[in-house]
C-alpha atoms as a PDB file:
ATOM      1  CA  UNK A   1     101.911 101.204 111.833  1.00  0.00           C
ATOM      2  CA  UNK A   2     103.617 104.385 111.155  1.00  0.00           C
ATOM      3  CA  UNK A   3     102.276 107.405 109.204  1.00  0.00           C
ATOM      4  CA  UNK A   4     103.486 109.092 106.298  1.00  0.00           C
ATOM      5  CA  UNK A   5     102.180 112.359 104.939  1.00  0.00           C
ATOM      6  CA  UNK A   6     102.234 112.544 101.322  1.00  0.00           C
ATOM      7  CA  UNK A   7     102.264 116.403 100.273  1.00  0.00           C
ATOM      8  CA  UNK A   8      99.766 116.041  98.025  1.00  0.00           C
ATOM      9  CA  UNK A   9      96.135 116.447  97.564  1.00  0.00           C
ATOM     10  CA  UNK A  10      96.057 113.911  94.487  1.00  0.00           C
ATOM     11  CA  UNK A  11      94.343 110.610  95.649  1.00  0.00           C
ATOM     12  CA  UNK A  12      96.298 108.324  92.822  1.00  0.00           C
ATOM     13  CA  UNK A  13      99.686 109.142  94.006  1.00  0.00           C
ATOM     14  CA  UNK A  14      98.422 108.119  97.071  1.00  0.00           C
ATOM     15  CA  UNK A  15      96.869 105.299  96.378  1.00  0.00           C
ATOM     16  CA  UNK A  16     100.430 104.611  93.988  1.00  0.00           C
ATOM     17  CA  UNK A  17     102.773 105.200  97.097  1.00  0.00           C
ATOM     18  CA  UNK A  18     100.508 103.532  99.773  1.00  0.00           C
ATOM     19  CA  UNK A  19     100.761 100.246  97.607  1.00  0.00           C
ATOM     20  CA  UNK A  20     104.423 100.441  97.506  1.00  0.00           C
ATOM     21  CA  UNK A  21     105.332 101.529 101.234  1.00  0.00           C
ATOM     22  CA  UNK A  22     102.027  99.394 102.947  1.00  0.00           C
ATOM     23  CA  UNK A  23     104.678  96.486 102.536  1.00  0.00           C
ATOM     24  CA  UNK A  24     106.995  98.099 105.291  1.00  0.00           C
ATOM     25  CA  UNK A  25     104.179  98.887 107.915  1.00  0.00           C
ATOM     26  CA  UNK A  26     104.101 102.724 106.779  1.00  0.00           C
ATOM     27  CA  UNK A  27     100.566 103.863 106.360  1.00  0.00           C
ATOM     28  CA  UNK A  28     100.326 107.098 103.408  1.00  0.00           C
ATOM     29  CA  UNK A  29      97.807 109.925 103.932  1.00  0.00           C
ATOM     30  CA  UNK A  30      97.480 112.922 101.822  1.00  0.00           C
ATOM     31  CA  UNK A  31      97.560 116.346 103.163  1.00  0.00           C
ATOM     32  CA  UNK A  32      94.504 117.348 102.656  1.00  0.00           C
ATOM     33  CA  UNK A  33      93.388 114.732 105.517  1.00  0.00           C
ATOM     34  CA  UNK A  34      94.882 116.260 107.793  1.00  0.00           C
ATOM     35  CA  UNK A  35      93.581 119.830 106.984  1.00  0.00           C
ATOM     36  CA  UNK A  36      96.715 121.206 105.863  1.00  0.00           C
ATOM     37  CA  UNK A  37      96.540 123.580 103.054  1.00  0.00           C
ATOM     38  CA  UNK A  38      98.558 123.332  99.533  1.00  0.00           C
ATOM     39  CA  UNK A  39     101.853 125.068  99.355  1.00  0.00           C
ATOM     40  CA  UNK A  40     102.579 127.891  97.066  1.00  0.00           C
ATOM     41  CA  UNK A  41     104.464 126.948  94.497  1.00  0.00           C
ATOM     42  CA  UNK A  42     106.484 129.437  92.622  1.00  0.00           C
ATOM     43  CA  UNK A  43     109.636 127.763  91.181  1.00  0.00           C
ATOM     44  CA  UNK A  44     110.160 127.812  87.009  1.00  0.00           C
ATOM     45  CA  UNK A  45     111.573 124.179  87.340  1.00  0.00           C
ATOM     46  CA  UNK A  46     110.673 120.902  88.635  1.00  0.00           C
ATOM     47  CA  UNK A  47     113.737 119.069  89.979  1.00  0.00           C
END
């Protein structure tokens, strides 16, 4: 099974995206597993 980090340090996207992608042998993780550190984010807009 493949891995797939998920930028993100929320555990219901997560949980949200693992459900969808599990299907296709990718297994999600969030960042924060793997020690990495949030990014600054300092745009205005979300696209």
């Amino acid at each position: 099974m493949q891995k797939v980090v998920l930028a993100t340090g929320n555990a219901g996207k997560v949980r949200e995206l693992a459900s969808l992608l599990n299907d296709f042998g990718l297994d999600v993780v969030a960042q924060t597993e793997l020690g990495v550190d949030s990014a600054e984010e300092t745009g205005l807009t979300f696209i």
